[in-house]
C-alpha atoms as a PDB file:
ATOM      1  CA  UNK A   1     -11.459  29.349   1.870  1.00  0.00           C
ATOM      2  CA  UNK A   2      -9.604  25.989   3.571  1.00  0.00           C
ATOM      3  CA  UNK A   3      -6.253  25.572   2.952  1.00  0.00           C
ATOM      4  CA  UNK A   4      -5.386  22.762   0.583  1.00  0.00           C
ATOM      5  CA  UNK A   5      -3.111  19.785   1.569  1.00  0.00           C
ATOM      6  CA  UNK A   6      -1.162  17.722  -0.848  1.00  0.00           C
ATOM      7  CA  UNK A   7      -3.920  15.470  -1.092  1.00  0.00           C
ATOM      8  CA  UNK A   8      -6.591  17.935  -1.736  1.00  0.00           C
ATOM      9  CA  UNK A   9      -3.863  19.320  -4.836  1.00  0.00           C
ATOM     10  CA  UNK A  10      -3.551  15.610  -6.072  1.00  0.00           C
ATOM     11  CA  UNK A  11      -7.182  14.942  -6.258  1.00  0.00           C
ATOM     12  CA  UNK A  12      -7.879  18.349  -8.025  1.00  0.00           C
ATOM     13  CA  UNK A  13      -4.608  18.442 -10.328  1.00  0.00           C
ATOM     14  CA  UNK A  14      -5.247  14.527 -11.275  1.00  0.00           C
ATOM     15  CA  UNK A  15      -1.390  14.671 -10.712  1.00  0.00           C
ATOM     16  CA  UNK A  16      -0.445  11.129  -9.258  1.00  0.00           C
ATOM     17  CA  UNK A  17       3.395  11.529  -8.643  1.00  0.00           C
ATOM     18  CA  UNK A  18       2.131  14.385  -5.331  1.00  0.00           C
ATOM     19  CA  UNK A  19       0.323  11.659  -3.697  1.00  0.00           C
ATOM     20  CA  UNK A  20       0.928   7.936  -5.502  1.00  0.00           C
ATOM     21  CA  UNK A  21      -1.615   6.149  -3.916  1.00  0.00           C
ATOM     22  CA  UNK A  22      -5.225   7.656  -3.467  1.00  0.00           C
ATOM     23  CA  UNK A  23      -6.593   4.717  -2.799  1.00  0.00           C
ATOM     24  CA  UNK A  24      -4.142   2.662  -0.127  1.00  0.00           C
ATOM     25  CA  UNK A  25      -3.512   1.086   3.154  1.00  0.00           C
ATOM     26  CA  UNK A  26      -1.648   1.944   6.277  1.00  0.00           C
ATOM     27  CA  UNK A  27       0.445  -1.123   4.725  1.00  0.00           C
ATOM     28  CA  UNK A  28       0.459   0.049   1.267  1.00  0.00           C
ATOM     29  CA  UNK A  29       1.778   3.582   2.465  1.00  0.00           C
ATOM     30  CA  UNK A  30       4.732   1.899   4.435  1.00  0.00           C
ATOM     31  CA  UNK A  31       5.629  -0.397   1.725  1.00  0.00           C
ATOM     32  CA  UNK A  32       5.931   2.651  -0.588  1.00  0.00           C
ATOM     33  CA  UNK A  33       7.980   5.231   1.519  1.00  0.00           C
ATOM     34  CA  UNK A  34      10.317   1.806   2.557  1.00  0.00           C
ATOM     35  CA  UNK A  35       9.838   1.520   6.073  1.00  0.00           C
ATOM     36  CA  UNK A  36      10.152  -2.337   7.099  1.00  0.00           C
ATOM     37  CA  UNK A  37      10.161  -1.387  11.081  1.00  0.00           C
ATOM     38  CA  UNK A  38       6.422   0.155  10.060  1.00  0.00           C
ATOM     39  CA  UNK A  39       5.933  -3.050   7.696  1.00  0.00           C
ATOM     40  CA  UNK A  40       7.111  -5.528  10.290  1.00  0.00           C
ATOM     41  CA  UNK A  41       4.561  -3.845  13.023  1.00  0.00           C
ATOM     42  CA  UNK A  42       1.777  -3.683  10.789  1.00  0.00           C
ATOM     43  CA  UNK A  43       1.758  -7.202   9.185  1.00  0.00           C
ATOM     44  CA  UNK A  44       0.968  -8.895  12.700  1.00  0.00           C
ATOM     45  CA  UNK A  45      -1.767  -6.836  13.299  1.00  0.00           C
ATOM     46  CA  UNK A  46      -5.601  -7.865  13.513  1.00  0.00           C
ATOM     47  CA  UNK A  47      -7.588  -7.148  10.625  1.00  0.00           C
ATOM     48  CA  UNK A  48      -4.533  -5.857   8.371  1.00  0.00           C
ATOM     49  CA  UNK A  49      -5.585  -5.951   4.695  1.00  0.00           C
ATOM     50  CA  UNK A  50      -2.152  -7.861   2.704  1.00  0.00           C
ATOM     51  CA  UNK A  51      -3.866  -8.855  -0.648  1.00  0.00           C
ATOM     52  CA  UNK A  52      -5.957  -5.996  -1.466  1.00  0.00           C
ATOM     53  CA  UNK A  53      -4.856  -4.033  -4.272  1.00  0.00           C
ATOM     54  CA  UNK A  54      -4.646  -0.381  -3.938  1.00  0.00           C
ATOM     55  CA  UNK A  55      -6.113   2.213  -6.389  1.00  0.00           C
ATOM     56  CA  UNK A  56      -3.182   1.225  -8.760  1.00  0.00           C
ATOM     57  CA  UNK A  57      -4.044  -2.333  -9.273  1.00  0.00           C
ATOM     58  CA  UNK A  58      -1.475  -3.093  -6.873  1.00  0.00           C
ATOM     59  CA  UNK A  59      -0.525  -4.909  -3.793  1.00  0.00           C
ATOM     60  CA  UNK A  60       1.690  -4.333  -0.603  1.00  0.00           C
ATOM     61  CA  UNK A  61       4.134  -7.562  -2.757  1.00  0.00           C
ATOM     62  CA  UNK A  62       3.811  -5.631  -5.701  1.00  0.00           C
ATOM     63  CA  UNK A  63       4.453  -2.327  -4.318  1.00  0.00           C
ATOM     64  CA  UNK A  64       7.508  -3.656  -2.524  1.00  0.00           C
ATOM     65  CA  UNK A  65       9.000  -5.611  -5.941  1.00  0.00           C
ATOM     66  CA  UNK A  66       8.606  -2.434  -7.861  1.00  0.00           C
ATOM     67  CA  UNK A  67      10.432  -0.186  -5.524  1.00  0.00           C
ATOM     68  CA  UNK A  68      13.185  -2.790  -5.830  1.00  0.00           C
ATOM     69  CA  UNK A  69      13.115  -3.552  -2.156  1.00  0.00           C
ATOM     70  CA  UNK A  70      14.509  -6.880  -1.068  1.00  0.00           C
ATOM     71  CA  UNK A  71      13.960  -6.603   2.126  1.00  0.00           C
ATOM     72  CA  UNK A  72      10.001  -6.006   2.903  1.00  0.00           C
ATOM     73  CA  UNK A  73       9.461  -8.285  -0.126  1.00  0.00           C
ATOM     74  CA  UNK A  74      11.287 -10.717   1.774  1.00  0.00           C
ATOM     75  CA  UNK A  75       9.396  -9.540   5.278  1.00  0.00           C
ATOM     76  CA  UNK A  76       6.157  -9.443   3.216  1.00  0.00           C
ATOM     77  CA  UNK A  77       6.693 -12.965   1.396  1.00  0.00           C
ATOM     78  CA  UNK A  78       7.688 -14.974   4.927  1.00  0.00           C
ATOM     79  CA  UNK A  79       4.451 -13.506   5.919  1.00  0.00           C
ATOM     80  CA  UNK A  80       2.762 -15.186   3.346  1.00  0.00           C
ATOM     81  CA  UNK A  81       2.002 -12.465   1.199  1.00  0.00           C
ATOM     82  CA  UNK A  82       1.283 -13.395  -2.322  1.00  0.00           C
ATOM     83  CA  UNK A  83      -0.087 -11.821  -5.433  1.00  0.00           C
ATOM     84  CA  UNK A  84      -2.321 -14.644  -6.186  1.00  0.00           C
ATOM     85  CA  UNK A  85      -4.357 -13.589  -3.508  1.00  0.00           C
ATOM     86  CA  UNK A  86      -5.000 -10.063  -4.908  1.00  0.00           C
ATOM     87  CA  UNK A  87      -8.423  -8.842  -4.556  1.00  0.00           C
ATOM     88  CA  UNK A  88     -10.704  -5.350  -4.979  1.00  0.00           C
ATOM     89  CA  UNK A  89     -11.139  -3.755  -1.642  1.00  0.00           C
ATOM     90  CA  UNK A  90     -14.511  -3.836  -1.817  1.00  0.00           C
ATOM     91  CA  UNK A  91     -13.960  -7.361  -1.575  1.00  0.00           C
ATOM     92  CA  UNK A  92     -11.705  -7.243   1.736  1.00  0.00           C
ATOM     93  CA  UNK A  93     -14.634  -7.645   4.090  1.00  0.00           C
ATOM     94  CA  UNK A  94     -15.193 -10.870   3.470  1.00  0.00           C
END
């Protein structure tokens, strides 16, 4: 039998605080664990998703106003990151 990851525990045990965002971006991910050098790389980036909303309902801006982090909301707002812009993911290839 494979050996389960944290993921593969979260999934099964429905238990959201092992693994917060099942359904997120490489942004998403850096914006929760608070890493603005990994925010400020990714935002330049080609094709990087900033208004998609993650399996939570919520966005990179969101994310980064909830963890009570001044500065990537400030990195993420001179961006030009908003939460009007929100939008499914299965929206984001347009």
């Amino acid at each position: 039998m494979p050996r389960r990851t944290h993921v593969h525990s979260a999934t099964i045990s429905k238990h959201q605080e092992t693994y917060p965002r099942m359904i997120s971006t490489a942004l998403d991910q850096a914006v929760w664990r608070q890493h603005p050098r990994v925010v400020k790389f990714l935002l330049p980036q080609k094709g990087i998703r900033v208004h998609v909303v993650n399996g939570d309902g919520q966005t990179p801006l969101m994310i980064a106003r909830q963890k009570g982090d001044p500065v990537i909301v400030r990195m993420l707002e001179e961006a030009g990151v908003t939460t009007r812009d929100a939008r499914s993911p299965l929206l984001s290839h347009r």
